[in-house]
N, C-alpha and C. Protein backbone atom coordinates (compact mmCIF):
# COMPACT_ATOMS: atom_id res chain seq x y z
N UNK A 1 121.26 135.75 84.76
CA UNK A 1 120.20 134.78 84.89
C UNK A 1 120.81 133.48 85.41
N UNK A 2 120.25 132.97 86.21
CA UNK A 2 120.64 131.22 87.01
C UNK A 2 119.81 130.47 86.59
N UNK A 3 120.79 129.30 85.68
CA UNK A 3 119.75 128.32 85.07
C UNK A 3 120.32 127.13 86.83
N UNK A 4 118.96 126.79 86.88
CA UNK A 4 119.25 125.39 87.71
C UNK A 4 119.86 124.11 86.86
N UNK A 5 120.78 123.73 87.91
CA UNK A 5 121.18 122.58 87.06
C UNK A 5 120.37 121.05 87.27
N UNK A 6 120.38 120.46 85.63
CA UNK A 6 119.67 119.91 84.90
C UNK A 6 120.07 118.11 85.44
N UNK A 7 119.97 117.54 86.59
CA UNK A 7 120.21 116.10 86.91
C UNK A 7 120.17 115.10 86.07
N UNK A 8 121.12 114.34 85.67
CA UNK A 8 120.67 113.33 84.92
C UNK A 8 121.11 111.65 85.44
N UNK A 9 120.72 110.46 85.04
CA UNK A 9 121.27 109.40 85.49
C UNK A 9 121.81 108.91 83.78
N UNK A 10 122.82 108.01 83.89
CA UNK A 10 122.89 107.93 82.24
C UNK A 10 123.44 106.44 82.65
N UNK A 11 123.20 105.60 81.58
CA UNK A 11 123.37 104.39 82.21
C UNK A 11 125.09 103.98 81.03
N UNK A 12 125.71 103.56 81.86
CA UNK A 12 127.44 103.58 80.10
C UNK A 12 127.41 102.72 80.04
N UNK A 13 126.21 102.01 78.93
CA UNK A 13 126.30 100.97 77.77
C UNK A 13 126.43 102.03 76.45
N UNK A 14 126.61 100.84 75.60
CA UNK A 14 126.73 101.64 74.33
C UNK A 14 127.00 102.62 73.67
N UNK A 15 127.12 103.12 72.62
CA UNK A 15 127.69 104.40 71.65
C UNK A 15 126.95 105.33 72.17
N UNK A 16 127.92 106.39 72.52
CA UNK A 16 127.34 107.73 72.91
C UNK A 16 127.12 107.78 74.12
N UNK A 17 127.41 107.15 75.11
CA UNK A 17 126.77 106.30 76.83
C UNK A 17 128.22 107.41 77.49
N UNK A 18 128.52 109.17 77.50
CA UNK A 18 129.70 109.92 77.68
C UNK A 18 130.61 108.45 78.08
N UNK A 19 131.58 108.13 76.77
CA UNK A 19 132.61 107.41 76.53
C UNK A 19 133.01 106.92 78.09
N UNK A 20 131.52 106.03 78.46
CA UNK A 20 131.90 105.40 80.04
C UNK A 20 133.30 104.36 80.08
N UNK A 21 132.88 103.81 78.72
CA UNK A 21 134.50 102.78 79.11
C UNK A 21 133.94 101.43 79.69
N UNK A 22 134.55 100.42 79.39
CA UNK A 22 134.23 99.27 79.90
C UNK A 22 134.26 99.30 81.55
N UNK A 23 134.69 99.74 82.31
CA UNK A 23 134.42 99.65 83.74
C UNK A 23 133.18 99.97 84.65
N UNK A 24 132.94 100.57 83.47
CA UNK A 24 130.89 101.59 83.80
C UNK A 24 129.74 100.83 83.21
N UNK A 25 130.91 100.10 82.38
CA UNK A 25 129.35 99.89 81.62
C UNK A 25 128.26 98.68 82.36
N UNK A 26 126.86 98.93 82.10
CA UNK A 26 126.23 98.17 82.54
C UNK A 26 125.74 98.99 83.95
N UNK A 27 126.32 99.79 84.93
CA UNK A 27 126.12 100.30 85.77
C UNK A 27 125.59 101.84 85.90
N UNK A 28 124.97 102.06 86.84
CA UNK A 28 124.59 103.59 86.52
C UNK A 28 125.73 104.33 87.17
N UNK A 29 125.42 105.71 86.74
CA UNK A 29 126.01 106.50 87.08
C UNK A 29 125.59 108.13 87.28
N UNK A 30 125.77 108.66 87.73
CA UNK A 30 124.64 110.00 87.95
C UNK A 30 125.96 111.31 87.94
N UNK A 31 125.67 111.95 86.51
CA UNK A 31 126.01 113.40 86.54
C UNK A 31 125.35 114.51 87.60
N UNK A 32 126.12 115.05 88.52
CA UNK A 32 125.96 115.99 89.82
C UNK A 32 124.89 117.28 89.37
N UNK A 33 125.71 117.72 88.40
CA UNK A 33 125.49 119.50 87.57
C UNK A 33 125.62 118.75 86.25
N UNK A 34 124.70 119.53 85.45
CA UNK A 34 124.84 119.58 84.38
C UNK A 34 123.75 120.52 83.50
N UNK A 35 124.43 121.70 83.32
CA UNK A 35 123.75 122.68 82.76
C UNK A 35 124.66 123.26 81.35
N UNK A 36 123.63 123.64 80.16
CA UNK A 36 124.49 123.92 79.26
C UNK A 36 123.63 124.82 78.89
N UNK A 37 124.23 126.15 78.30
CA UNK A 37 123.86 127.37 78.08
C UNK A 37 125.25 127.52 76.58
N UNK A 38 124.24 128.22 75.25
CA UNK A 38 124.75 128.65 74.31
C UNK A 38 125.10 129.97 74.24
N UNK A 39 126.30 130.69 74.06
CA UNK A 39 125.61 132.50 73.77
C UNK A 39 125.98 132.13 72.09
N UNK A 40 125.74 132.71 71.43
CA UNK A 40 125.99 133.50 70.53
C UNK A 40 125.57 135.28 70.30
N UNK A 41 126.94 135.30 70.28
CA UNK A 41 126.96 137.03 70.11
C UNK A 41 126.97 137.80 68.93
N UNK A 42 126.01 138.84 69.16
CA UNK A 42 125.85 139.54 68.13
C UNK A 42 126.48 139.94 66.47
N UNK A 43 127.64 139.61 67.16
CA UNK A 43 128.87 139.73 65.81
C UNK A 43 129.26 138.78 64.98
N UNK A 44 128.91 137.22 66.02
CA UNK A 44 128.94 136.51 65.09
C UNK A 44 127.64 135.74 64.21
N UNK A 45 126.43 136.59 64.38
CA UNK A 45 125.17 136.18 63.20
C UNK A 45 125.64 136.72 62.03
N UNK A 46 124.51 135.63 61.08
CA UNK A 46 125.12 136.01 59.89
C UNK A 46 123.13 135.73 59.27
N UNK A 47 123.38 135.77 57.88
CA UNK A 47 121.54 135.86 57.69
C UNK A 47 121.77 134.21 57.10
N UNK A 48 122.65 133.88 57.10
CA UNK A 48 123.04 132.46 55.97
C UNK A 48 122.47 131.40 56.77
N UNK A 49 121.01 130.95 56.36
CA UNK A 49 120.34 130.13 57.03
C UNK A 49 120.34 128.50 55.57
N UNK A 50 120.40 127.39 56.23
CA UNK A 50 120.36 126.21 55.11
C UNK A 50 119.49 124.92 55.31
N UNK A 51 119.03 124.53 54.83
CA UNK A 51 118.46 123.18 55.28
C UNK A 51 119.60 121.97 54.86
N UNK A 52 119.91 120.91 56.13
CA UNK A 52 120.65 120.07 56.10
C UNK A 52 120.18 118.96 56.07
N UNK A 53 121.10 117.54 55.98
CA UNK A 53 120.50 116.10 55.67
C UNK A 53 121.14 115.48 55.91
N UNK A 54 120.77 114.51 56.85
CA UNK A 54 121.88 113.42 57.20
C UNK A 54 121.02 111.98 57.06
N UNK A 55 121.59 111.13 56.40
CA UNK A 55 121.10 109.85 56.97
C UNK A 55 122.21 109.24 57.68
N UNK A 56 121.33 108.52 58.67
CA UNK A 56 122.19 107.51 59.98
C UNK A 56 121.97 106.31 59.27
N UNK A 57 123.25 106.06 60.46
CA UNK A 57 123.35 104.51 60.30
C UNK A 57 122.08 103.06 60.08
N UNK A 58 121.33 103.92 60.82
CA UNK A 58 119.85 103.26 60.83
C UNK A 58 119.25 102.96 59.20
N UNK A 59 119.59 103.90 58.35
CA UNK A 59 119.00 104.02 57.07
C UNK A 59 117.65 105.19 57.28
N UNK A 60 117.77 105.78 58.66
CA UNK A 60 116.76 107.04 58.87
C UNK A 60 117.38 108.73 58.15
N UNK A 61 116.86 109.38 57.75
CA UNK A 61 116.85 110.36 57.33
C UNK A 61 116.64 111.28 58.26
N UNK A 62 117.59 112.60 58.17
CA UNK A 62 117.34 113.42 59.39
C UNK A 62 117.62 114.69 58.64
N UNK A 63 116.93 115.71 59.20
CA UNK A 63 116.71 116.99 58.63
C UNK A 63 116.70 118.05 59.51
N UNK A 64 117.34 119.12 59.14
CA UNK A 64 117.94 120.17 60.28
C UNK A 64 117.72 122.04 59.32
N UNK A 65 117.63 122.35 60.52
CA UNK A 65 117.73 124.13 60.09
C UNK A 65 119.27 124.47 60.43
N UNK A 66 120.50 124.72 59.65
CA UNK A 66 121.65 125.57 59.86
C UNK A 66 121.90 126.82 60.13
N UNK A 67 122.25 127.21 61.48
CA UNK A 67 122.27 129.09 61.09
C UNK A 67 124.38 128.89 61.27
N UNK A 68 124.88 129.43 59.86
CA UNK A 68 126.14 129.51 59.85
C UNK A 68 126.61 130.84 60.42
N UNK A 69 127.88 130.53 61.16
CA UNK A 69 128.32 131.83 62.31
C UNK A 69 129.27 132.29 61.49
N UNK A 70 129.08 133.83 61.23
CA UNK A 70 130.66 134.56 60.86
C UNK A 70 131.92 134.22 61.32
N UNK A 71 132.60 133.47 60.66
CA UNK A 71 134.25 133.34 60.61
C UNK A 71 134.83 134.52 59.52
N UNK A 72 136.45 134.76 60.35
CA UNK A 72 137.01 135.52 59.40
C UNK A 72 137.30 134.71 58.50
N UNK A 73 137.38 135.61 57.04
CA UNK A 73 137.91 135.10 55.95
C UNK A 73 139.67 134.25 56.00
N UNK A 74 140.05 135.08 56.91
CA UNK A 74 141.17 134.58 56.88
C UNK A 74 141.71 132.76 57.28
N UNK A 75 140.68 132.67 58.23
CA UNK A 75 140.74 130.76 58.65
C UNK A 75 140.17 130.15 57.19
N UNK A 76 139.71 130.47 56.28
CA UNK A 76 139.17 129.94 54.70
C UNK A 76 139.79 130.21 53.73
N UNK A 77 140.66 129.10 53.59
CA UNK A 77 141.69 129.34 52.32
C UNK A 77 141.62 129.05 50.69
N UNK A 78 140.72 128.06 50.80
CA UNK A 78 139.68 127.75 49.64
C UNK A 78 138.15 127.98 49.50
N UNK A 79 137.60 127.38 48.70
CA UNK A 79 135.80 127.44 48.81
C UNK A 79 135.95 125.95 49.27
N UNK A 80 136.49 125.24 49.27
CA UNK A 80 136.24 123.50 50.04
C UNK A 80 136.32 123.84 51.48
N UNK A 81 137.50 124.68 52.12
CA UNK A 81 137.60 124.79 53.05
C UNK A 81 136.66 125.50 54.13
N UNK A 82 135.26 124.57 54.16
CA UNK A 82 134.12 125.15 54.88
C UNK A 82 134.14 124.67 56.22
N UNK A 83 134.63 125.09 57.15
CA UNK A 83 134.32 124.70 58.48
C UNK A 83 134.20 125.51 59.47
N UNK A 84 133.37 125.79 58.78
CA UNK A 84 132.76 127.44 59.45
C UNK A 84 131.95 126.71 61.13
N UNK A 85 132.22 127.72 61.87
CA UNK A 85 131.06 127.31 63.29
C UNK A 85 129.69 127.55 62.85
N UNK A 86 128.73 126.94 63.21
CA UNK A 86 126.91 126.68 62.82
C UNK A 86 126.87 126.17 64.26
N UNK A 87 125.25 126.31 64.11
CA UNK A 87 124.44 126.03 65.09
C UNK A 87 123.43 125.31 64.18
N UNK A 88 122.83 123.87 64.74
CA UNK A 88 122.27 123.22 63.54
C UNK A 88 120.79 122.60 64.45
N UNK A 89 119.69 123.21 64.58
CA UNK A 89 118.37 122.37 64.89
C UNK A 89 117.80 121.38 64.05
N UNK A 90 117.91 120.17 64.45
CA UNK A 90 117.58 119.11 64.08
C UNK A 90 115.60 119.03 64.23
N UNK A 91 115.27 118.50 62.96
CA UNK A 91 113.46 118.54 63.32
C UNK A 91 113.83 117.62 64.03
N UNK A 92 112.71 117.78 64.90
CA UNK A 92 112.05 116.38 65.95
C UNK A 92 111.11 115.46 65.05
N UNK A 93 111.57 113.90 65.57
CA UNK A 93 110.67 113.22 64.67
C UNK A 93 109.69 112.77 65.44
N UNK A 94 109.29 113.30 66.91
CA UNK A 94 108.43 112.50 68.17
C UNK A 94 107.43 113.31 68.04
N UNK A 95 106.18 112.24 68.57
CA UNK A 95 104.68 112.75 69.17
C UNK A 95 105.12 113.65 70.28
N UNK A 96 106.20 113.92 71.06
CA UNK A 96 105.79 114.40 71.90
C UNK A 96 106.04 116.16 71.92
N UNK A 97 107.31 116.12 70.72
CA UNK A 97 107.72 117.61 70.71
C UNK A 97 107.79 117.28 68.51
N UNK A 98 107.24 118.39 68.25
CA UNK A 98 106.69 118.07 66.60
C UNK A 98 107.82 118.77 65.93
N UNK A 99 107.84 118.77 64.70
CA UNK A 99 108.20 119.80 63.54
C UNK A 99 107.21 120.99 63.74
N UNK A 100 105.95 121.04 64.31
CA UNK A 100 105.27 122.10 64.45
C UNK A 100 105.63 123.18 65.94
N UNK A 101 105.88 121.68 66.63
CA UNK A 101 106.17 122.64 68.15
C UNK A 101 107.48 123.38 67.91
N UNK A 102 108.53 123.06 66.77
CA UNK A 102 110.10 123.53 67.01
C UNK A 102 109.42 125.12 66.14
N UNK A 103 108.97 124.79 64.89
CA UNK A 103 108.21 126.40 64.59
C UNK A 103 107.68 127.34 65.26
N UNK A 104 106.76 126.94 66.03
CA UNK A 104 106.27 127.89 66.89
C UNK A 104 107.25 128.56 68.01
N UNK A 105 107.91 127.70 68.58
CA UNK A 105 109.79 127.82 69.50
C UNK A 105 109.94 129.17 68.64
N UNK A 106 110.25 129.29 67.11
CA UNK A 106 111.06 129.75 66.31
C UNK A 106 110.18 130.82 66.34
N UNK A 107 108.68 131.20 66.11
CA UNK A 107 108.39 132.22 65.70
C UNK A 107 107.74 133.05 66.97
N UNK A 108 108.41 132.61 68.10
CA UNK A 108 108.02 132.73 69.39
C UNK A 108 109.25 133.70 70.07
N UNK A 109 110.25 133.13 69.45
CA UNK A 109 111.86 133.46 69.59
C UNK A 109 111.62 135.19 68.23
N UNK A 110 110.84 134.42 67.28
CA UNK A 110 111.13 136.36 66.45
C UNK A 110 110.31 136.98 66.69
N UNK A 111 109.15 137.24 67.90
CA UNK A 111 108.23 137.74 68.70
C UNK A 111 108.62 138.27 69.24
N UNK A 112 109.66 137.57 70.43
CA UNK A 112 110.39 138.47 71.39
C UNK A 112 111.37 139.56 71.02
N UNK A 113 112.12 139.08 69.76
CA UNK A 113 112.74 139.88 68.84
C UNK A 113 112.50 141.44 68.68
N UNK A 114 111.52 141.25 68.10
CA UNK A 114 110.65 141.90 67.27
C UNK A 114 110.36 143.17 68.75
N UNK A 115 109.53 142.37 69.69
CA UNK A 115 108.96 143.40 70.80
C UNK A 115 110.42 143.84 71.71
N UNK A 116 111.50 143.56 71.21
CA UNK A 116 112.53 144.81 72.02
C UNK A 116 112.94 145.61 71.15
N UNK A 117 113.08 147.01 72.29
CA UNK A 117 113.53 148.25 72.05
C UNK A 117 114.55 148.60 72.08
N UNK A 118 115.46 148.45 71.27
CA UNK A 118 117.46 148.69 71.77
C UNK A 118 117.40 150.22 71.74
């Protein structure tokens, strides 16, 4: 499958601005390509789903679905030692894409699931 790549202009002020550096900043700058594609493969799902919580710096509260990826036992040498790979969906807090629209995404995604035939 060919995803087209995704144009962006990003302007490097401030935190998070891809670490433009004082020589950018204030100025634009335009990424060429920029396409990002996840796999996760079959071997590494696991059923270990969590709800997460972060508050920011803001004093905002943020809330996420975790799906944790099978690591071998062997990289985990304690029970502290959790740094397992996840994949973490963050709810949306905008009018424009909901906590309802990311559900439906989700039960849209175990539809398609569901209707293949291996």
């Amino acid at each position: 499958m060919n995803h087209a790549p995704i144009p962006a202009v990003v302007r490097g002020v401030g935190r998070g601005a891809l670490n433009a550096g004082p020589r950018t900043a204030g100025r634009l700058f335009s990424i060429a390509r920029c396409s990002v594609r996840i796999n996760i493969y079959s071997q590494e799902l696991t059923k270990e789903v969590v709800v997460v919580s972060k508050v920011a710096d803001t004093g905002r509260t943020y809330h996420g679905i975790r799906l944790y990826l099978h690591s071998p036992d062997l990289l985990h040498h304690t029970a502290e030692d959790d740094d397992r790979s996840a994949v973490t969906f963050w709810i949306p807090q905008a009018r424009s894409f909901t906590p309802a629209d990311l559900a439906a995404v989700f039960r849209r995604m175990a539809d398609l699931v569901e209707g293949i035939n291996p």
